[in-house]
Protein backbone atom coordinates (compact mmCIF):
# COMPACT_ATOMS: atom_id res chain seq x y z
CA UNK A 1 0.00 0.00 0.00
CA UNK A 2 1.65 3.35 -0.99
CA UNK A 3 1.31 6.39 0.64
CA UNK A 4 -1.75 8.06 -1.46
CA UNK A 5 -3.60 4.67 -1.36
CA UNK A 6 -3.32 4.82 2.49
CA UNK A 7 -4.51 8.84 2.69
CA UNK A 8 -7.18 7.85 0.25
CA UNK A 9 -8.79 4.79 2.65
CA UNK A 10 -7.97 5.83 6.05
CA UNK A 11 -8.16 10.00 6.21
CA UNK A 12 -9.66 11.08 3.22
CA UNK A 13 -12.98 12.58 3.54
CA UNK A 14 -15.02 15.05 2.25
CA UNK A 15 -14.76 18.51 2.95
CA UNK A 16 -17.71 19.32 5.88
CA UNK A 17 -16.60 22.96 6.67
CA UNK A 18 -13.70 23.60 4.47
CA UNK A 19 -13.70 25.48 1.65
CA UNK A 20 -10.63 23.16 -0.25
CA UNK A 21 -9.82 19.93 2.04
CA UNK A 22 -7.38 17.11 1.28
CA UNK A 23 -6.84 16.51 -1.64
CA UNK A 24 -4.70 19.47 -3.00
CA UNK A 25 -1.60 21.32 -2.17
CA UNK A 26 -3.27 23.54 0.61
CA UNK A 27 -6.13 23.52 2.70
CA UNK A 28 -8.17 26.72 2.24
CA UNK A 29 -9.92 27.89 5.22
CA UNK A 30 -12.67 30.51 5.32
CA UNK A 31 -13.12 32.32 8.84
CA UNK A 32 -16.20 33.44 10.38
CA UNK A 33 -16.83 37.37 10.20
CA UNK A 34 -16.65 38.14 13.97
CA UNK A 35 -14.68 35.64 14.90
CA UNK A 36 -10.70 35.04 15.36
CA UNK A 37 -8.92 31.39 14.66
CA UNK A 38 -6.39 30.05 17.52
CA UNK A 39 -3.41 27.23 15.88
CA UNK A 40 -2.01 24.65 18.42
CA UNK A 41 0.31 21.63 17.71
CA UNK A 42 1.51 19.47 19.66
CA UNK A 43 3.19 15.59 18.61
CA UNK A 44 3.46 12.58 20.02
CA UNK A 45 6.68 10.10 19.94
CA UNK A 46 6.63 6.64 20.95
CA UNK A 47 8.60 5.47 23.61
CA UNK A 48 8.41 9.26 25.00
CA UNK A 49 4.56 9.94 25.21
CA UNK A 50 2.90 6.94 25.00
CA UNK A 51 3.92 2.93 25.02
CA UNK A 52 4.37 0.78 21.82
CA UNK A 53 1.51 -1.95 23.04
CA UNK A 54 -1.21 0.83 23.26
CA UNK A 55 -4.14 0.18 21.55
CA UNK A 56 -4.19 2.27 18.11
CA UNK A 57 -7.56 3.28 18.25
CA UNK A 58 -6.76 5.00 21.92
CA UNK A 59 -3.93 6.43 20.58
CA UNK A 60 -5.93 7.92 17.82
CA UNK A 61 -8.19 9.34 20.44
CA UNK A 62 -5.76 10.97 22.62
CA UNK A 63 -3.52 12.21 19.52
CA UNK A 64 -6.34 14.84 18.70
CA UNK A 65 -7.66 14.88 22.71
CA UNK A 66 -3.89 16.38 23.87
CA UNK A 67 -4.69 19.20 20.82
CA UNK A 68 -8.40 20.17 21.77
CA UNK A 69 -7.12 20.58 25.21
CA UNK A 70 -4.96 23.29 23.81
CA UNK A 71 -8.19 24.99 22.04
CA UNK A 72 -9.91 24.70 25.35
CA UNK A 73 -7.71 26.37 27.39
CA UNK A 74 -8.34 29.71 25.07
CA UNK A 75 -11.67 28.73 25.50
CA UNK A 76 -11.50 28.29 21.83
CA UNK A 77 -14.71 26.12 19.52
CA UNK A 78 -12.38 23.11 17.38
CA UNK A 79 -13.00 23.64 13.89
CA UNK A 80 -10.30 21.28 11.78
CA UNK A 81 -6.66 19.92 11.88
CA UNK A 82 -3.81 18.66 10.08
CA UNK A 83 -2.35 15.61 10.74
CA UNK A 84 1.25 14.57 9.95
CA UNK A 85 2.03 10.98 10.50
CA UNK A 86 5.66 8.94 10.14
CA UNK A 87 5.14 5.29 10.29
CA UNK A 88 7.82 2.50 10.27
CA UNK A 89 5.56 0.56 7.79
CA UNK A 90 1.96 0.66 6.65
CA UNK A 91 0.24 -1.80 9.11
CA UNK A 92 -3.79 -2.44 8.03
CA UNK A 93 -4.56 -3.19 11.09
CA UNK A 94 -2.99 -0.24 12.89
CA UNK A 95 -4.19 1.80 10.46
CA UNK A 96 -7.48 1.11 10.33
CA UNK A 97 -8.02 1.21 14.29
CA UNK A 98 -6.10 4.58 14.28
CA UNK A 99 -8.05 6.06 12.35
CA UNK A 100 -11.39 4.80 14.05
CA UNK A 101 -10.18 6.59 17.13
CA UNK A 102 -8.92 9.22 15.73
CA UNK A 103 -11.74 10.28 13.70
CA UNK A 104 -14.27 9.38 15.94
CA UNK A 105 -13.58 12.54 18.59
CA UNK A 106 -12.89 14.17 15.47
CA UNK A 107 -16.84 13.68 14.96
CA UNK A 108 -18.09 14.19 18.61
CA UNK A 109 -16.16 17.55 18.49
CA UNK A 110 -17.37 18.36 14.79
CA UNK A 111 -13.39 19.02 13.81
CA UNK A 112 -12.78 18.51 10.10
CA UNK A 113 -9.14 16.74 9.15
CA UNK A 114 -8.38 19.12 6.15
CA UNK A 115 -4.73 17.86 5.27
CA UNK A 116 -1.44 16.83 6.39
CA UNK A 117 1.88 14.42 5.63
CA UNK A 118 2.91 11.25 5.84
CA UNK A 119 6.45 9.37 5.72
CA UNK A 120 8.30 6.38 6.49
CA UNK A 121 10.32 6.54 9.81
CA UNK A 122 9.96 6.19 13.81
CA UNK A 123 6.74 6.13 15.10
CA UNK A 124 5.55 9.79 15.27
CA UNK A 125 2.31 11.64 15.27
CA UNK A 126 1.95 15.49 14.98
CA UNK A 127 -0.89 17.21 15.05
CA UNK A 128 -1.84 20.99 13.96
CA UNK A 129 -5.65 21.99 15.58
CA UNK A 130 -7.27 25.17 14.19
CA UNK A 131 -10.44 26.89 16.51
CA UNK A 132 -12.00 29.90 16.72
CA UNK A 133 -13.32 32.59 19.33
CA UNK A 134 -15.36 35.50 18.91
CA UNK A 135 -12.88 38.31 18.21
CA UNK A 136 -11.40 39.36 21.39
CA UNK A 137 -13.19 36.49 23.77
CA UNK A 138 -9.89 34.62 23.81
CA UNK A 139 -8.78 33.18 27.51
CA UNK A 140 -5.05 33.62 27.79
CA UNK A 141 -2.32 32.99 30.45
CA UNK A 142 -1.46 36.65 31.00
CA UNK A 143 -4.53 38.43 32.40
CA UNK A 144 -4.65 36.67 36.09
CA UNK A 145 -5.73 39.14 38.77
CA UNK A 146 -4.61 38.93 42.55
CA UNK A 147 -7.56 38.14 44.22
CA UNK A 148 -8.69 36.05 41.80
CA UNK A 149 -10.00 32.46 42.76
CA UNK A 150 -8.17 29.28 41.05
CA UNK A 151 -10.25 26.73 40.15
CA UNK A 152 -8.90 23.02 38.30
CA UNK A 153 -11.64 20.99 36.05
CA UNK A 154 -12.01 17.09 37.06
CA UNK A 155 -9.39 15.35 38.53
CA UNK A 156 -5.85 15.23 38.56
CA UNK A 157 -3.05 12.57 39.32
CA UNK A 158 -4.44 9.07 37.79
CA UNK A 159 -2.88 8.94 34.53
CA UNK A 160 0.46 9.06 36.72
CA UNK A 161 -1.15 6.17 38.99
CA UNK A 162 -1.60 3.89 35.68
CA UNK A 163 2.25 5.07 34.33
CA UNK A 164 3.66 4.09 37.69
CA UNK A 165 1.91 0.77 37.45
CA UNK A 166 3.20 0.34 33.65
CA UNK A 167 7.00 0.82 35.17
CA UNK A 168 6.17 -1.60 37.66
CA UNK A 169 6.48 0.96 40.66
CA UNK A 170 3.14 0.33 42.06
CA UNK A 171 0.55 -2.35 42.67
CA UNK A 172 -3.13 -1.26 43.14
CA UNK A 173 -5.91 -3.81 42.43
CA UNK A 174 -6.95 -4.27 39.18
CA UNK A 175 -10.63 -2.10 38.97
CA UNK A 176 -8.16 1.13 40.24
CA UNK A 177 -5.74 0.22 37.37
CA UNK A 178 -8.69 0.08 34.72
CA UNK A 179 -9.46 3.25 35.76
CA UNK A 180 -6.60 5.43 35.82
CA UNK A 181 -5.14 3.29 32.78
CA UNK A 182 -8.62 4.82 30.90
CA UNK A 183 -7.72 8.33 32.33
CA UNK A 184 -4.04 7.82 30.49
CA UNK A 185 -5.04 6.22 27.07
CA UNK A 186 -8.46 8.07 26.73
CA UNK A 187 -8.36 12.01 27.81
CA UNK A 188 -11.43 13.76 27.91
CA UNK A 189 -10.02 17.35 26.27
CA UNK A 190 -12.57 19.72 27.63
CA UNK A 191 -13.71 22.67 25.26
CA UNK A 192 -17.60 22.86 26.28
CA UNK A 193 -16.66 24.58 29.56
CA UNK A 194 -13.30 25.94 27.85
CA UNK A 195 -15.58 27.86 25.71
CA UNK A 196 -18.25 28.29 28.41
CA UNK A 197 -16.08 29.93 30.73
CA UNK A 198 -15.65 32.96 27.83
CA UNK A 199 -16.53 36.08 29.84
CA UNK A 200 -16.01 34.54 32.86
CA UNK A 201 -12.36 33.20 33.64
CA UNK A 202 -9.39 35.63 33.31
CA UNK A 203 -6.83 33.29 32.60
CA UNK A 204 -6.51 29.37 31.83
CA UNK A 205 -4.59 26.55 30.81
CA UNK A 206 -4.77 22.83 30.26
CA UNK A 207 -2.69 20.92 32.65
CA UNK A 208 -0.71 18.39 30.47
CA UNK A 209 2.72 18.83 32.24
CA UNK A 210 1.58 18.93 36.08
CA UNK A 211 -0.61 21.24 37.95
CA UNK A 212 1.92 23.21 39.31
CA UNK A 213 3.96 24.04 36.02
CA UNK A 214 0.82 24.45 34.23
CA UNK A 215 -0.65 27.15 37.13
CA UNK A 216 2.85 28.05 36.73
CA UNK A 217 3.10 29.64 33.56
CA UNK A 218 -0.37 31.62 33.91
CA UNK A 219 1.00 33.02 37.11
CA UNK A 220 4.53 34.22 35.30
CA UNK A 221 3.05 35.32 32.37
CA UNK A 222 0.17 37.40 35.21
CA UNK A 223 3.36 38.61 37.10
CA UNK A 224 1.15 37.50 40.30
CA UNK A 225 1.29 34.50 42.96
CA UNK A 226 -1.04 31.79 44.55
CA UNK A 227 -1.98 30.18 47.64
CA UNK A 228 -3.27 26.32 47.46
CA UNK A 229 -5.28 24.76 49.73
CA UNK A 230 -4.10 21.17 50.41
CA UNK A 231 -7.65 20.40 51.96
CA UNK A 232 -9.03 21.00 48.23
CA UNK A 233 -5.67 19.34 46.45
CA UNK A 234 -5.97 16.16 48.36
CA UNK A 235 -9.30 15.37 47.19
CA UNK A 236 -8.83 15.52 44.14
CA UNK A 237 -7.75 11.90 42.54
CA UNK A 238 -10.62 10.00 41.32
CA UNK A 239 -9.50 6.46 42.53
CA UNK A 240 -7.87 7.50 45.88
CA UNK A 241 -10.35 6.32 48.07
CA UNK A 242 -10.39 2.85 46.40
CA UNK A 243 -7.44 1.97 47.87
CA UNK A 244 -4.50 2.73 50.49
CA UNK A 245 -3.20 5.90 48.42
CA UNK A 246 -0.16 6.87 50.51
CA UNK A 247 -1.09 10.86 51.08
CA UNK A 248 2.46 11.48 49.86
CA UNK A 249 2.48 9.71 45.85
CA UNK A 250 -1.58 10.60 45.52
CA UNK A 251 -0.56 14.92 46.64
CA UNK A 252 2.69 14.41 44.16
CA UNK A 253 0.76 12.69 41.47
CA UNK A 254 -2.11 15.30 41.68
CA UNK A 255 0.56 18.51 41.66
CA UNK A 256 3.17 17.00 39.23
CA UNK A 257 2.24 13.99 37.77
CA UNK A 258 0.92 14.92 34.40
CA UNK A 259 -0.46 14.09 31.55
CA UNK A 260 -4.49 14.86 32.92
CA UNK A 261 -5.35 17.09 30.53
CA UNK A 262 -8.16 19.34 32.71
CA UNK A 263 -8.01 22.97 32.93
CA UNK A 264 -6.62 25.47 35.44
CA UNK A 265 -8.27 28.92 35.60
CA UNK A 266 -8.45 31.54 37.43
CA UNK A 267 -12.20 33.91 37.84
CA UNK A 268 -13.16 36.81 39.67
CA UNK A 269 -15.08 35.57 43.89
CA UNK A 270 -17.53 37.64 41.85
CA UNK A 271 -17.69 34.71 39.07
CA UNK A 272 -18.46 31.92 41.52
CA UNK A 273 -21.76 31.76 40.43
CA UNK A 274 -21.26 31.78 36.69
CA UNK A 275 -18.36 29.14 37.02
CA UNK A 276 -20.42 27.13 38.59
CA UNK A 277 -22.91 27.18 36.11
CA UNK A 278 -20.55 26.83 33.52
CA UNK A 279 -19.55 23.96 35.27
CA UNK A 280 -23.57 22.66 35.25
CA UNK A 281 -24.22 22.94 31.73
CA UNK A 282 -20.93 21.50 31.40
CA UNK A 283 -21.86 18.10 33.14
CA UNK A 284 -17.93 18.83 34.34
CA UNK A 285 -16.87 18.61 37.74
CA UNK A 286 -14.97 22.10 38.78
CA UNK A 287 -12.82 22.70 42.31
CA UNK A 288 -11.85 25.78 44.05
CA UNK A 289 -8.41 24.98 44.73
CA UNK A 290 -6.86 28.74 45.93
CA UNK A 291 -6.67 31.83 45.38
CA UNK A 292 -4.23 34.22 43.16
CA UNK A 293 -1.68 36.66 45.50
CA UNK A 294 0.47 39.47 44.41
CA UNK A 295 3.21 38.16 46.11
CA UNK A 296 4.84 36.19 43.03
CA UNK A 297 5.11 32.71 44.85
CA UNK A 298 3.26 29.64 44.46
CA UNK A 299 2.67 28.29 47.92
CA UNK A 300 0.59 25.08 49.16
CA UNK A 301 -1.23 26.13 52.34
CA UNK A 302 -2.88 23.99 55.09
CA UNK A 303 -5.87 24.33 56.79
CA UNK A 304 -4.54 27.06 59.43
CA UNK A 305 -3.22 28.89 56.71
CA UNK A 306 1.08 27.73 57.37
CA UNK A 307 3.03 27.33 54.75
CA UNK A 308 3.96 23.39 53.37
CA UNK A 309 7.45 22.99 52.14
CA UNK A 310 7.63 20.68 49.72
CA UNK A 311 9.73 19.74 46.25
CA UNK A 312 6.99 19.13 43.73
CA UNK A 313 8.06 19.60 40.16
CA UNK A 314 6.08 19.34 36.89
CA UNK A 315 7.23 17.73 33.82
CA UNK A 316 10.10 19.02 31.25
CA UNK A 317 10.97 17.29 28.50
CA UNK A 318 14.45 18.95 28.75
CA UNK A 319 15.09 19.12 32.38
């Protein structure tokens, strides 16, 4: 199978939204009038991001999933992507359940595939993502407020429970495993309340790398601080009270682990109500978690308010 014939009966479709889709030289896209497009990219490498016995279709899934989370944290609508692809051969049955997963989300979140590339080589996947936002409506990292409230979207630590089981660092019975392996290999990216919380959150990001580097970078780019409550933090892994979670791994896992793919974002104690709503029409669980300081420190608090030392750090792929 050559590389057109394998375009042709595992990408190609027809053009939905696009004005010219795959097929030619260029994809030619034709923006709203009101409205302003946000790019993301992001790739995946074997061996590096995910393992080489992962099921294809999941890895389709979470190949487009890490990119939407991108467009949600703008609070940005997905609208079509490119997809470049190097393969060490051209397996059917790879392929074909790829694809599946791939292009199912593509579906559920009504995001076209317009184009792309493929090659012989390692296994590699790289995705481009193209939304949009009405002009101006954009949630960015830079526009935190001291006094501001920080909330976090779902949960946070389990895809590092099911890695540390894959390394064979941990033993938890099987039903947690099945769990936070699905939390790993299937990411739920979360643009309706990304684009819900328009108007209402001041800054955002998707936490891919670790709650505290991802919280990180909105408060840099803010030039503010934060206080987090370890009361909030400590609830929340979704399989820690199905079995003997030492406090330690499940606060570490939760503030550095990685690879959850929720939101962080900061609103106005005004906003309660709306983010709660957002939250609501959502169906997507949302935590107070702290609040933003001017003091330009990121500090984990407990309940009387002292200071926790600790030596948390998020993920860097060149650290």
């Amino acid at each position: 199978m050559g590389e057109f014939e394998l375009i042709e009966r595992y990408f190609k479709r027809p053009s939905r939204q696009a004005a010219v889709g795959i097929g030619d030289d260029c994809a030619i896209w034709t923006p709203r009038p009101g409205y302003q497009l946000a790019f993301s990219a992001d790739m995946l490498v074997e061996g590096r991001h995910f393992l080489p016995t992962v099921n294809p279709q999941l890895l389709g899934h979470k190949a487009l999933a890490v990119n939407l989370s991108d467009l949600a944290a703008c609070g940005a609508t997905p609208r079509a992507f490119l997809l470049s692809l190097s393969l060490p051969r051209a397996d059917e049955a790879w392929l074909s359940g790829f694809s599946q997963g791939l292009l199912a989300l593509a579906d559920a979140q009504a995001c076209e595939l317009i184009g792309g590339d493929t090659t012989q080589g390692p296994l590699n996947i790289a995705i481009t993502v193209m939304g949009e936002t009405p002009l101006g409506q954009a949630i960015l990292r830079r526009t935190a407020q001291a006094g501001d409230d920080v909330y976090v979207s779902g949960h946070l630590g389990d895809a590092r429970l099911a890695l540390e089981v894959f390394r064979g660092n941990l033993n938890v019975p099987q039903a947690v495993f099945e769990v936070a392996r699905a939390r790993m290999e299937k990411p739920t990216p979360r643009t309706a309340l990304g684009a819900s919380l328009r108007g209402i959150a001041s800054a955002m990001a998707d936490v891919s790398d670790g709650l505290l580097g991802d919280l990180g970078h909105i408060l840099k780019a803010s030039g503010v601080g934060a206080q987090l409550s370890l009361q909030q933090l400590s609830g929340l892994m979704l399989t820690r009270d199905d079995w003997d979670c030492p406090r330690e791994c499940g606060l570490r896992w939760v503030l550095s682990g990685g690879d959850d793919y929720e939101l962080v974002f900061t609103a106005s104690p005004n906003a309660q109500h709306a983010v709660e709503a957002a939250a609501l029409s959502t169906g997507t669980r949302v935590t107070r978690i702290g609040r933003v300081t001017e003091d330009p420190h990121l500090l984990l608090v407990d309940d009387n308010g002292d200071v926790v030392p600790h030596d948390f750090r998020s993920f860097d792929h060149f650290a």
